[in-house]
Protein backbone atom coordinates (compact mmCIF):
# COMPACT_ATOMS: atom_id res chain seq x y z
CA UNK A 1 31.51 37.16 42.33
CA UNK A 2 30.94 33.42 43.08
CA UNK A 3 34.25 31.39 43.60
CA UNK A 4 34.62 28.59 40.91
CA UNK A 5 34.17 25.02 41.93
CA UNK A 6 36.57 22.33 42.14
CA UNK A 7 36.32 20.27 38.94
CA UNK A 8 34.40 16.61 39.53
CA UNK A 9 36.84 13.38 39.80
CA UNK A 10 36.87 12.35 36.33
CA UNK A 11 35.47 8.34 35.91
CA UNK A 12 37.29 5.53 35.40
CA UNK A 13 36.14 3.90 31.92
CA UNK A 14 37.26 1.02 30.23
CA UNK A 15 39.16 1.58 26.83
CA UNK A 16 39.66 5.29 27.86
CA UNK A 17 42.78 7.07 29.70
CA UNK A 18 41.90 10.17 31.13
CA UNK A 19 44.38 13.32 30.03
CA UNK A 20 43.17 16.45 31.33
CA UNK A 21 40.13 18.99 32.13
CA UNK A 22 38.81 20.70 29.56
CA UNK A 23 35.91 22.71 31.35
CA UNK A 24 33.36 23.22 33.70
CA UNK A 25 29.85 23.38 33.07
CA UNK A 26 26.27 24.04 35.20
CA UNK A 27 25.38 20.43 35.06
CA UNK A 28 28.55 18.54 34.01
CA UNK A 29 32.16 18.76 33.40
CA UNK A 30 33.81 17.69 30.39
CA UNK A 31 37.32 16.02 30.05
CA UNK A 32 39.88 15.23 27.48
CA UNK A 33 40.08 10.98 27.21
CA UNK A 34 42.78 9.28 24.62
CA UNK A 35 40.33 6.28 23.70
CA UNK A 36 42.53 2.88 23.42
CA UNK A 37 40.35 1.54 19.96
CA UNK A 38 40.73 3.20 17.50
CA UNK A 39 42.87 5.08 18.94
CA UNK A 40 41.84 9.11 19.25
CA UNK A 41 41.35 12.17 22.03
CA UNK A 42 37.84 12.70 23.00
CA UNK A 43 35.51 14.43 24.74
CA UNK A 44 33.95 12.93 27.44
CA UNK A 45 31.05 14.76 29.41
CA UNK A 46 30.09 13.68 32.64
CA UNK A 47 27.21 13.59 34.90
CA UNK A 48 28.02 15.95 38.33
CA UNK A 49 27.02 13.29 41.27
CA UNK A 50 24.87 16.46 42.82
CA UNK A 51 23.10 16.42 39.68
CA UNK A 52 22.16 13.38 39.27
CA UNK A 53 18.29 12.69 39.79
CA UNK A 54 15.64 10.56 37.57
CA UNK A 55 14.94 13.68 35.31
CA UNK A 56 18.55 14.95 35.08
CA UNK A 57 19.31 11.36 33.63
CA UNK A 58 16.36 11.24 31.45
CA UNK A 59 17.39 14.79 30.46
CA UNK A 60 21.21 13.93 29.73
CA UNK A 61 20.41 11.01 27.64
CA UNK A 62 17.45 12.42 25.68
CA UNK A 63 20.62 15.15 24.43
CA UNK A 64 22.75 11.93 23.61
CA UNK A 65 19.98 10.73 21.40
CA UNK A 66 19.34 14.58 19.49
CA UNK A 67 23.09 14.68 19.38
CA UNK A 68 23.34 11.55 17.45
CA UNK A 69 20.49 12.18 15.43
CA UNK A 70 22.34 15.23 14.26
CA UNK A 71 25.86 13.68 13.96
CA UNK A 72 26.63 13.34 10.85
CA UNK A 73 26.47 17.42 10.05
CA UNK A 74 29.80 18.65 9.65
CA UNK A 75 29.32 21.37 11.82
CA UNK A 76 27.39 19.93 14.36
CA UNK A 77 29.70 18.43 17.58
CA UNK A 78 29.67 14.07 16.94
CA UNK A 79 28.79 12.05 19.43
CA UNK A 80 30.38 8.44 19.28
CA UNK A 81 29.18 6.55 22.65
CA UNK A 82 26.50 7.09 26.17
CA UNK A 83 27.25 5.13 29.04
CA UNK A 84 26.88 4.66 32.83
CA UNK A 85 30.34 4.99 34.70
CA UNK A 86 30.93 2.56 37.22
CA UNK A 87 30.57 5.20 40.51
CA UNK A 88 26.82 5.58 38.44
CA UNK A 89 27.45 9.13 36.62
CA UNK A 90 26.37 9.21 33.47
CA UNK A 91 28.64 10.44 30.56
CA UNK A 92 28.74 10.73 26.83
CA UNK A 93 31.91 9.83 24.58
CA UNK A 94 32.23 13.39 21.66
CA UNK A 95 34.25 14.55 19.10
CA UNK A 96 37.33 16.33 20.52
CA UNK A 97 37.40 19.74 18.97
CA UNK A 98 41.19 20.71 19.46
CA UNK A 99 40.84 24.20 18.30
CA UNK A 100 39.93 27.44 20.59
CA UNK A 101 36.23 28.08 20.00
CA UNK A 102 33.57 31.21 19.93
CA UNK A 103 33.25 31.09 23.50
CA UNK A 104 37.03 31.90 23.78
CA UNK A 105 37.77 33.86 20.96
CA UNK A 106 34.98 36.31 21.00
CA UNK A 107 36.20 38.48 23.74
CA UNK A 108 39.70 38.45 22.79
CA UNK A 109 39.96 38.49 18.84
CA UNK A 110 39.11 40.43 16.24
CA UNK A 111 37.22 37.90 14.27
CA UNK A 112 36.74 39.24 10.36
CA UNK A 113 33.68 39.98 8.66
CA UNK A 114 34.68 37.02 5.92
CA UNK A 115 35.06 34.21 9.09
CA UNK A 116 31.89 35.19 10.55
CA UNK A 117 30.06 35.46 7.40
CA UNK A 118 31.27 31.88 6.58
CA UNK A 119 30.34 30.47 10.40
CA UNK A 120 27.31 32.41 9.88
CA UNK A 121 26.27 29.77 6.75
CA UNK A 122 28.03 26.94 8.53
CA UNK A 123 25.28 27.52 11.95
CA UNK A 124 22.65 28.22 10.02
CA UNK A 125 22.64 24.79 7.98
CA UNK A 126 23.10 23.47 11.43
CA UNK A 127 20.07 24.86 13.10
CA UNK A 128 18.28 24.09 9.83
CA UNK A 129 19.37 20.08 9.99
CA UNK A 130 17.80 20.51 13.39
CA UNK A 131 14.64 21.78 13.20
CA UNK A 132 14.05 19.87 10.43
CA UNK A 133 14.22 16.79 12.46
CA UNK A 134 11.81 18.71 15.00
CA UNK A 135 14.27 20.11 17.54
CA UNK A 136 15.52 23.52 18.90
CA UNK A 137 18.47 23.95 20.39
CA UNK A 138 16.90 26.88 22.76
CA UNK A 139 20.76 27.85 24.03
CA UNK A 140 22.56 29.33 20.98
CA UNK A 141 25.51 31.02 21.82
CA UNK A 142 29.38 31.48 21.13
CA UNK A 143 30.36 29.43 24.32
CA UNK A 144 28.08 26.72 22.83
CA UNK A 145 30.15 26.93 19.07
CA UNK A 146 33.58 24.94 18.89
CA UNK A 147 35.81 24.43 16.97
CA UNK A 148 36.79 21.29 14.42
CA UNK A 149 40.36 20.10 13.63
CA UNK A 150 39.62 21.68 10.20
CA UNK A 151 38.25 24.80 10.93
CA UNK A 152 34.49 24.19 11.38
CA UNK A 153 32.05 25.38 13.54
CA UNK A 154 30.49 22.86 15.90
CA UNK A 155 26.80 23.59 17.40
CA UNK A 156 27.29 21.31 20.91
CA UNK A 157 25.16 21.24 23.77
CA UNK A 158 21.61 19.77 23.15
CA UNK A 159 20.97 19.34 26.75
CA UNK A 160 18.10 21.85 26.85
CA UNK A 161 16.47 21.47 23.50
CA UNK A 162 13.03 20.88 22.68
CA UNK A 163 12.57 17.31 22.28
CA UNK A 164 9.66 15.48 20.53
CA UNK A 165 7.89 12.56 22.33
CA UNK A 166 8.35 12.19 26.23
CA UNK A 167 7.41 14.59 29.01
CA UNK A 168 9.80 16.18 31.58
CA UNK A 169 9.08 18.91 33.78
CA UNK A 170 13.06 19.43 34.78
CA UNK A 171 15.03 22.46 34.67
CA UNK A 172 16.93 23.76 32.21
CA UNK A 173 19.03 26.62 31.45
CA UNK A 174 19.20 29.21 29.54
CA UNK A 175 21.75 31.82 28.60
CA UNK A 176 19.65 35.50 28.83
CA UNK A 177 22.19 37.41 26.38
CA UNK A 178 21.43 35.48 23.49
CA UNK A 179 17.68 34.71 24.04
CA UNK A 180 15.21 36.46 22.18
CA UNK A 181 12.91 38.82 24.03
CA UNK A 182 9.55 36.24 23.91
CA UNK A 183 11.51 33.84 26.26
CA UNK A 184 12.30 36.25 28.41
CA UNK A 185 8.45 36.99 28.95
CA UNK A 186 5.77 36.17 31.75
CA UNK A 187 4.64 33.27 29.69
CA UNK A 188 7.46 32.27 27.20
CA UNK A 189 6.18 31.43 23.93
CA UNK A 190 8.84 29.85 21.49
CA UNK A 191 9.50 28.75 17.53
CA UNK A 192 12.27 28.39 15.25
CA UNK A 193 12.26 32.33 15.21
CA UNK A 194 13.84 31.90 18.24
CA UNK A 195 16.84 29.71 17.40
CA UNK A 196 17.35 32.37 14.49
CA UNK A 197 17.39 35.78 17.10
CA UNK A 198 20.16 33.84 19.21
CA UNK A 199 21.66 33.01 15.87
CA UNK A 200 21.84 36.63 15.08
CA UNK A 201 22.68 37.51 18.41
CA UNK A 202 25.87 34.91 17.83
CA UNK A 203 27.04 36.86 14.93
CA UNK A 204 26.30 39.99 16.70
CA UNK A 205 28.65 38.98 18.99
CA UNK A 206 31.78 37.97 16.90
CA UNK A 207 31.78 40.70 15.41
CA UNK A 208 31.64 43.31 18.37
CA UNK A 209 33.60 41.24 20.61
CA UNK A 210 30.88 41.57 23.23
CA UNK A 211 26.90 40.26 23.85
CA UNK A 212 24.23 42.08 21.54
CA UNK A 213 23.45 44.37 24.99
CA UNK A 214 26.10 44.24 27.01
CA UNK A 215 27.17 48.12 27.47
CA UNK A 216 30.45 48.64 28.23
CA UNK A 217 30.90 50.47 31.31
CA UNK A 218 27.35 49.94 32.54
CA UNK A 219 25.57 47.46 34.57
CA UNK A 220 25.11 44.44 32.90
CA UNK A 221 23.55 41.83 35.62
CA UNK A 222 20.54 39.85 34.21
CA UNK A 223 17.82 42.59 34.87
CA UNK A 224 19.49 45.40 32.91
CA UNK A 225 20.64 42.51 29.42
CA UNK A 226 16.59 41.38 30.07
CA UNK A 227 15.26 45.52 30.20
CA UNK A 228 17.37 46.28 27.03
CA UNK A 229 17.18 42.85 25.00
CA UNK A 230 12.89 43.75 25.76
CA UNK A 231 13.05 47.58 25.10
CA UNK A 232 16.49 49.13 23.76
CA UNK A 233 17.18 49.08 20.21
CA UNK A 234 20.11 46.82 18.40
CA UNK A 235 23.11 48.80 18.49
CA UNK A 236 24.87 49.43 15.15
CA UNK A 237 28.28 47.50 15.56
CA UNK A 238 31.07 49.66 16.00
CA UNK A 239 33.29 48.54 13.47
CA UNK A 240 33.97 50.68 9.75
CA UNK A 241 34.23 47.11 8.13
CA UNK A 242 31.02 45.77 8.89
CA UNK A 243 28.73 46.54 5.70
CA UNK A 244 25.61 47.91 5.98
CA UNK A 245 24.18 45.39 4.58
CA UNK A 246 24.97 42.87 7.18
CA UNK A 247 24.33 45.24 9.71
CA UNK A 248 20.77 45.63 8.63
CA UNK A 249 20.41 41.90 8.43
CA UNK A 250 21.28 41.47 11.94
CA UNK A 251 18.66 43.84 12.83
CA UNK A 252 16.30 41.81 11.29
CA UNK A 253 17.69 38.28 12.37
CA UNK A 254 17.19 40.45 15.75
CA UNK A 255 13.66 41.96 15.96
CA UNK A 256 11.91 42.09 18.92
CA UNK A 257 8.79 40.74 17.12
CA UNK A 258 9.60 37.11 15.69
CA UNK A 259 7.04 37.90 13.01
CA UNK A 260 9.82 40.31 11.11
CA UNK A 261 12.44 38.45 11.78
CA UNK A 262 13.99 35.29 8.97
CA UNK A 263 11.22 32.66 9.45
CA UNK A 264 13.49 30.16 9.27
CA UNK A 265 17.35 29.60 9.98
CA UNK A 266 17.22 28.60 6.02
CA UNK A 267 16.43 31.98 5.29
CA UNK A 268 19.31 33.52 7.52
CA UNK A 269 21.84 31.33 5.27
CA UNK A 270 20.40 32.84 2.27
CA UNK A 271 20.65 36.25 3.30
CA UNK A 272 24.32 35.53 4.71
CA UNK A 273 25.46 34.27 1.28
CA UNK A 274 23.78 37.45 -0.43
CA UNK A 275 26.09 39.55 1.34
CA UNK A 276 28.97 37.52 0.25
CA UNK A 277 28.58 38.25 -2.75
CA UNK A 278 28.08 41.84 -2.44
CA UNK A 279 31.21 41.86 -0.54
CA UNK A 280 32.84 39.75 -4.11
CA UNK A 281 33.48 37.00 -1.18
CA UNK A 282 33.56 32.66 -2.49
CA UNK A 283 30.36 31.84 -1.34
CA UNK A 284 29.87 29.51 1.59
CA UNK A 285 27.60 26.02 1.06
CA UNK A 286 24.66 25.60 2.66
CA UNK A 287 25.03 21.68 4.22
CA UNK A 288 21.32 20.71 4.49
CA UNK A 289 20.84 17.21 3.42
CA UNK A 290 18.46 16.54 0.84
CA UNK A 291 16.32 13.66 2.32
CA UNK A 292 15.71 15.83 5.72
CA UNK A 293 12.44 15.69 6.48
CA UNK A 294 10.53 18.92 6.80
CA UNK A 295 8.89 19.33 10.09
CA UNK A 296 7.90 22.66 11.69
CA UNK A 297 8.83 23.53 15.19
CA UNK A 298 6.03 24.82 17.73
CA UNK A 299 7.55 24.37 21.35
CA UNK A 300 5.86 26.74 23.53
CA UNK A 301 8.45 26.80 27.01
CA UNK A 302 6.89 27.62 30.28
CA UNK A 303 7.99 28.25 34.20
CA UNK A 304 11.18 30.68 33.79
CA UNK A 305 12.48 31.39 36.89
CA UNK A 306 13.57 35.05 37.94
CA UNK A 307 17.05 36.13 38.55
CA UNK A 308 20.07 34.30 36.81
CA UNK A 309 21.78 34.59 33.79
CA UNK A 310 21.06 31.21 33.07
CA UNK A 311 17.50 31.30 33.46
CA UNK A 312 15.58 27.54 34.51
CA UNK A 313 12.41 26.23 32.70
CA UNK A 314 11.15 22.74 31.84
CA UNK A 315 11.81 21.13 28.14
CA UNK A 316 9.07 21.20 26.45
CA UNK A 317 7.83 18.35 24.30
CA UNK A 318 6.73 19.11 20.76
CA UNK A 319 4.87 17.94 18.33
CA UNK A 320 5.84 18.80 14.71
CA UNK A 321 2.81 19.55 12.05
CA UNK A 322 3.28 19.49 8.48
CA UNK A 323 1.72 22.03 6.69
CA UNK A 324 1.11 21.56 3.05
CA UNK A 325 4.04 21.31 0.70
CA UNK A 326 4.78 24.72 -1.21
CA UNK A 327 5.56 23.54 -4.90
CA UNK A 328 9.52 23.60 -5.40
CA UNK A 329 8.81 25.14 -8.98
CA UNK A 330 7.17 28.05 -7.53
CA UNK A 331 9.55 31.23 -8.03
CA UNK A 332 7.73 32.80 -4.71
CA UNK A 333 5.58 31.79 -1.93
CA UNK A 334 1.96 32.88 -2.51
CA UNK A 335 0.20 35.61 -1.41
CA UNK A 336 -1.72 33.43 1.38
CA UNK A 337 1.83 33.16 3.12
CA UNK A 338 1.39 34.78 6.21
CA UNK A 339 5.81 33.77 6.80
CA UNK A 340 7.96 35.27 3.66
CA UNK A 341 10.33 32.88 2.44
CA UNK A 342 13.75 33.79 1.16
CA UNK A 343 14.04 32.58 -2.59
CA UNK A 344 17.49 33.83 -3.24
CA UNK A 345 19.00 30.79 -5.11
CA UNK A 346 21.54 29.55 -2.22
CA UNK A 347 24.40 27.42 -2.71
CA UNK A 348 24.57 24.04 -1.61
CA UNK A 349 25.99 20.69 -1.01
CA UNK A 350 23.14 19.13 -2.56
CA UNK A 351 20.08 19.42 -4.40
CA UNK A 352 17.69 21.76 -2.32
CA UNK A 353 14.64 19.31 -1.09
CA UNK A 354 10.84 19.98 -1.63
CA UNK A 355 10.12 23.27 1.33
CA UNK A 356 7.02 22.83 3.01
CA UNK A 357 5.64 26.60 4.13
CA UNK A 358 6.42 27.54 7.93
CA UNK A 359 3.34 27.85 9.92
CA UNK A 360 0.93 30.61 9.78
CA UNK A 361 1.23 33.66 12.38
CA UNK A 362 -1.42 34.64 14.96
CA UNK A 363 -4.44 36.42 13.70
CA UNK A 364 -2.88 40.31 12.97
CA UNK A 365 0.58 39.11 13.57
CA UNK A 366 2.17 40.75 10.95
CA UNK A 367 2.46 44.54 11.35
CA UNK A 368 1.95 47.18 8.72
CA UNK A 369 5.43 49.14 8.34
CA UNK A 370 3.28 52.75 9.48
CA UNK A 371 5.60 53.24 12.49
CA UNK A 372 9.47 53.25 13.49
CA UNK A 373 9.82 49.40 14.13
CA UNK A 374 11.18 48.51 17.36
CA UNK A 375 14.62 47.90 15.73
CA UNK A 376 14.32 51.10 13.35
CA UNK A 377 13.43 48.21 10.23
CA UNK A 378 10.56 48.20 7.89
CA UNK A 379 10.64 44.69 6.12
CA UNK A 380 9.10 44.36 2.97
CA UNK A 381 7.52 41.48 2.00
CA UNK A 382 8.53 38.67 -1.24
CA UNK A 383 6.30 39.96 -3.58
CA UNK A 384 7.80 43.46 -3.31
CA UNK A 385 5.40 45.47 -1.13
CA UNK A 386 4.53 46.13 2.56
CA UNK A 387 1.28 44.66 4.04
CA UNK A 388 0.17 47.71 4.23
CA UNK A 389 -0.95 50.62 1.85
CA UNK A 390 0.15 47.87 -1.14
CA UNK A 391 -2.55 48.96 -3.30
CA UNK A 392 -1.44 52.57 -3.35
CA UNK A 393 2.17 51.19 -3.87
CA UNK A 394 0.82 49.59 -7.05
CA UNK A 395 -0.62 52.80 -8.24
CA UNK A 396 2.15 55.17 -7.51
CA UNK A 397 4.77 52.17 -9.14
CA UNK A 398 7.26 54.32 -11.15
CA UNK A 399 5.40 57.55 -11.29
CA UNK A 400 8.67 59.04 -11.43
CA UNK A 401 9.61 57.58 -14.81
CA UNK A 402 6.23 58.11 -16.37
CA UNK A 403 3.35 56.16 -16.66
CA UNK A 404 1.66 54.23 -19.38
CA UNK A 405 1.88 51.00 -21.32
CA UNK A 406 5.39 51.03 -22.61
CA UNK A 407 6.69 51.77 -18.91
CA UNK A 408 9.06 48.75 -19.34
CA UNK A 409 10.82 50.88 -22.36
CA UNK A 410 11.19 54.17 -20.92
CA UNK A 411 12.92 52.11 -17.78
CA UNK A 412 15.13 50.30 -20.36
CA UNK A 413 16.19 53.66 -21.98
CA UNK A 414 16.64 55.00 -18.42
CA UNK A 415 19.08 51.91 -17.54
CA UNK A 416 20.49 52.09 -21.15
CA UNK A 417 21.18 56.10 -20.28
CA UNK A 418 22.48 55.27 -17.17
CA UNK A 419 24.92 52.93 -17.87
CA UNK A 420 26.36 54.68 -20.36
CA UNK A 421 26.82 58.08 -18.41
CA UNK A 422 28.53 55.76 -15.62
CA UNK A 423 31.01 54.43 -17.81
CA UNK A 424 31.63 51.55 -15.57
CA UNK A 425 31.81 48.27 -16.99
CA UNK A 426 29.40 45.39 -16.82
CA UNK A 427 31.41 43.28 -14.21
CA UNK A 428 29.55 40.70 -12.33
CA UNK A 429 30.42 38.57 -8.79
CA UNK A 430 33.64 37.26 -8.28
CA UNK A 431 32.57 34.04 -7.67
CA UNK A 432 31.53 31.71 -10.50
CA UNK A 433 30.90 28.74 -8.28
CA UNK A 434 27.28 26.91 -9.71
CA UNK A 435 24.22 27.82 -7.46
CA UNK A 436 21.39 25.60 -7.82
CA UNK A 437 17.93 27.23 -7.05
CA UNK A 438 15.39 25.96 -4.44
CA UNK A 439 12.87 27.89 -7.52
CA UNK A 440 12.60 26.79 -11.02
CA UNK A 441 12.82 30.77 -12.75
CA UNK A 442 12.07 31.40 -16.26
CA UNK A 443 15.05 33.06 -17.68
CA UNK A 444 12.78 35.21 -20.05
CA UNK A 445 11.71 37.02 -16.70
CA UNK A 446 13.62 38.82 -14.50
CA UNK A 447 12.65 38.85 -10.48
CA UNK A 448 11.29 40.98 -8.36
CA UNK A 449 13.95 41.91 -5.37
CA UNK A 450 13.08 40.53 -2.44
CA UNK A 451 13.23 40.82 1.41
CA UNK A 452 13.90 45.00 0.84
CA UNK A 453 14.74 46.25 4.72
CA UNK A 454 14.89 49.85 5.47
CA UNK A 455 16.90 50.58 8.63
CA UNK A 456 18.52 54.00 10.16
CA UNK A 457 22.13 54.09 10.17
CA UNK A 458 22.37 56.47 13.13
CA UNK A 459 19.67 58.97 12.60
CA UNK A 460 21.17 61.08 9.56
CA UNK A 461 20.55 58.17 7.31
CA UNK A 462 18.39 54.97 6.25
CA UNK A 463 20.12 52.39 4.50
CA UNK A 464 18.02 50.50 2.39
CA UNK A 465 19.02 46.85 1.18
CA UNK A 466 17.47 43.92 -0.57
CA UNK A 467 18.34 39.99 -2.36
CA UNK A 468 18.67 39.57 -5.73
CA UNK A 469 16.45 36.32 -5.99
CA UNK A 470 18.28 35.11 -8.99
CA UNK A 471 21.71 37.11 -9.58
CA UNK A 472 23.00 36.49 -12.62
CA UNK A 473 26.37 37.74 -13.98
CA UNK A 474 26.78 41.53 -14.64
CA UNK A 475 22.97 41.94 -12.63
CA UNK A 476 23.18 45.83 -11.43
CA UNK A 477 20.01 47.46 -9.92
CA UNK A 478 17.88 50.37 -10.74
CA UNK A 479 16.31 52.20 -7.93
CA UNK A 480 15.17 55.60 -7.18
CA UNK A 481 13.23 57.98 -4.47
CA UNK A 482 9.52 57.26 -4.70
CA UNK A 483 8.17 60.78 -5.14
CA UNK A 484 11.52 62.44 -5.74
CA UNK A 485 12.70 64.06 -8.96
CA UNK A 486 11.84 62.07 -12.40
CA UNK A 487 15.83 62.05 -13.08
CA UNK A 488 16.77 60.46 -9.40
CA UNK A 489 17.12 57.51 -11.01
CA UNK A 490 20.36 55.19 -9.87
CA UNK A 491 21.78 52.36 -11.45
CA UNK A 492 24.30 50.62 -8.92
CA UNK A 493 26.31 47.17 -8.44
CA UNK A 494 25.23 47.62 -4.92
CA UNK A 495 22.41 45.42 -3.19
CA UNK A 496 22.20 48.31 -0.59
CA UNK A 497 21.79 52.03 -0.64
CA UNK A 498 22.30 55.29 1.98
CA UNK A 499 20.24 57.94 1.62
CA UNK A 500 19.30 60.72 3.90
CA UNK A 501 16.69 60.35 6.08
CA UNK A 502 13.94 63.15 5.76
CA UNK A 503 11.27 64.70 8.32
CA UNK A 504 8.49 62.58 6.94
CA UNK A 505 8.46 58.82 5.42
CA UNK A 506 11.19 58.22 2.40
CA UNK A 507 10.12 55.31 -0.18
CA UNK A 508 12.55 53.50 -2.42
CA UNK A 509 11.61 51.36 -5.73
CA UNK A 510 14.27 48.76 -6.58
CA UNK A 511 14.65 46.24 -9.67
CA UNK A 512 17.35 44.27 -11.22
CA UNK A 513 18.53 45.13 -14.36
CA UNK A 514 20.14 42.16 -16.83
CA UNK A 515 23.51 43.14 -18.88
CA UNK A 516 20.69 42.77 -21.80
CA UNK A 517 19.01 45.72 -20.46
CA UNK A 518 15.49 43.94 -19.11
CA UNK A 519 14.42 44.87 -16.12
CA UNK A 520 12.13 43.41 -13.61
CA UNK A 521 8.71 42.82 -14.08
CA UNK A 522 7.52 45.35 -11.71
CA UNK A 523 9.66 47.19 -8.86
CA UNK A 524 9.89 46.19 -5.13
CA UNK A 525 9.14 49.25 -2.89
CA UNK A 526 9.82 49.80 0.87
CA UNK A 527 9.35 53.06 3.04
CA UNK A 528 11.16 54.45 6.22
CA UNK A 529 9.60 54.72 8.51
């Protein structure tokens, strides 16, 4: 074990008094200051003098400038002043974030599902405010979240994120339990799927008290996190009041392959507040300004060096491309998206901006869910059915209800009949906060669910969940085995479902059902495995 260093002399700096340390860092240290006018504690991080070289300096203030261009999110750290000290370090003046953060209270607390749902949203918006400005923040993780006067969480430390405009070839770090397994590669390739796997990996983490795969009890140097973050599967999180549901979107927000992960940190949000609401939770805002501009991320990272837990490679300059802008009155992305795109009707702190479409995936990217995903997940895409075998899908659609023109009536007797033998009443969410849609929706149709993932709970079981793309009050949701007996059909409150898992492939067909008793317009389906 190394021994830690002695903290750096903190600077002398006009209009500042100096009150005590407040940590240590690869690069810098950071110190409490009481600035003289106006008068407030900050945050002051500082240069080390053995860092200190032409890129280091470039490096240090190109994070000033992301930091400020980000400032004004309430959960991203502010930055209030840059500056030269007089023995020549270089420091930056922050918001002083009194409260213990993630990177303290992960390990030692057991932080709630609710709390890390709601800093779940908080990050996400975040991350989104970011790479819609054309930056990744490339070292996500709980030591990297603090902790506002009023309870927020802060995203800090920009210092290796991909920049656009200038080149640098200098080091930078990164942390390997929270980076996603294509920068961990021979020749790193990176997106804004990457930001949302350490993201994920975050979440992971506040909720098991422990990185995504650390084993406790085991070795855990930087070779064995690397072999299992490449090749292990996500463990389930040990904890009975974790919900499926969230589990499974972790494993998702996870996947070793970026093309089934959220394509965007947007997305994650979404998916966050769905299971709020399952869980009859207020649901948390979604801060993403309206007049962001909508850039897409491609910053490929090179040169990782073998070894540490902080692993070194150059920033990487980017240069955003806008694809063309995806209608905000369509109520799905088209069939030529090769990225789905969450269209569950977030909330938000203001009117949800024209989208433009994340970029396309490689040639054969996207995988056809025929085999046990590296995660055990199947996703299934917006429009209800897997890339693969979607024809069939469409021919097979309800077979267990009967076939023929007036499907959509037998399926509202069915529903009719089944809420009646339930005897439960029509209750909706708890929450009756307004949630404007990204999607203009005709309210004579009723959606398609979207983003269905199958996932094994253990190997007895596959739990099977999905987003309600425009829940309305008393929405329940009719689903039953694809193949299985006629009368297995289930109408639940329930966005997720546990069935057992069976010696070949099990299917599920899903719709929402309205208090009125329509139905949607066609089922989404998903398989396992």
């Amino acid at each position: 074990m190394r021994a830690r260093r002695e903290a750096s002399t903190p600077p002398t700096i006009p209009g500042f008094e100096y009150v005590r340390l407040l940590g240590l860092g690869g690069f810098a240290d950071v110190f409490e200051y009481r600035q003289d006018l106006p008068q407030r504690s900050v945050a002051v991080k500082v240069l080390l003098a053995s860092s200190i070289d032409e890129a280091t300096r470039e490096r240090f203030f190109v994070e000033a400038n992301l930091m400020a261009q980000l400032s004004h999110h309430p959960s991203i750290v502010t930055i209030h002043h840059a500056d030269i000290a007089a023995d020549g370090r270089p420091f930056l003046v922050m918001e002083y974030c009194s409260r213990p953060g993630l990177g303290s209270r992960y390990r030692s607390e057991r932080i709630t599902v609710t709390e890390a749902l709601r800093t779940g949203v908080r990050l996400a918006s975040a991350i989104e405010a970011a790479h819609r400005l054309g930056i990744l923040h490339r070292d996500i993780k709980p030591a990297n979240i603090l902790t506002t006067d009023y309870g927020y969480p802060a995203l800090t430390d920009f210092g290796i994120a991909a920049t656009m405009g200038g080149d640098s070839a200098a080091g930078t770090g990164m942390s390997i339990p929270w980076s996603p397994p294509e920068l961990l590669a021979e020749d790193p390739q990176g997106d804004v799927r990457g930001d949302v796997y350490s993201l994920g990996a975050t979440i992971y983490s506040m909720l098991a008290g422990r990185s995504p795969f650390e084993v406790p009890g085991q070795p855990n140097g930087p070779a064995d996190l690397i072999n299992r973050i490449e090749r292990s599967p996500l463990p389930n999180i040990d904890r009975d009041d974790v919900p499926a549901g969230l589990q499974a979107l972790l494993a998702r927000t996870m996947s070793k392959d970026p093309a089934r992960r959220y394509p965007t940190a947007f997305a994650v949000a979404q998916a966050l507040q769905q299971v709020e609401r399952s869980m009859g939770l207020t649901v948390t805002q979604i801060d993403v300004p309206e007049d962001l501009e909508r850039k897409v991320v491609r910053a490929p990272v090179q040169g990782l060096a073998e070894g540490e837990v902080t692993r070194l490679r150059p920033i990487t300059s980017i240069d955003p491309v806008q694809p063309p802008t995806v209608s905000s009155t369509a109520s799905a992305p088209t069939a030529a998206s090769s990225i789905e795109v969450d269209t569950a009707p977030p909330v938000l702190a203001s009117p949800v901006p024209t989208y433009l479409a994340p970029p396309p995936l490689p040639e054969g990217a996207r995988q056809p869910a025929t085999g046990r995903h590296a995660l055990g997940a199947s996703v299934v895409d917006a429009q209800g059915e897997t890339a693969a075998g979607s024809a069939e899908a469409r021919s097979r659609t309800w077979r267990r209800i009967g076939v023929g023109a007036s499907a959509v009536v037998v399926v509202g007797v069915l529903v009719t009949a089944a809420l009646l033998s339930t005897g439960e009443p029509r209750t909706g969410p708890t929450t009756s906060s307004p949630t404007p849609s990204a999607t203009t929706v005709d309210s004579s149709v009723v959606p398609v669910p979207t983003n269905v993932v199958a996932a094994s709970s253990g190997g007895r079981t596959v739990l099977f969940s999905w987003v309600n793309p425009d829940p309305q009050e008393g929405d329940r949701y009719l689903w039953g085995i694809d193949g299985g007996d006629e009368r297995q059909v289930t109408v639940s409150g329930s966005a997720t479902v546990e069935i057992p898992e069976g010696e070949d492939s099990v299917c599920i067909e899903v719709s929402v059902v309205r208090t009125d008793g329509r139905v949607s317009t066609r089922p989404a389906r998903a398989c396992y495995p």
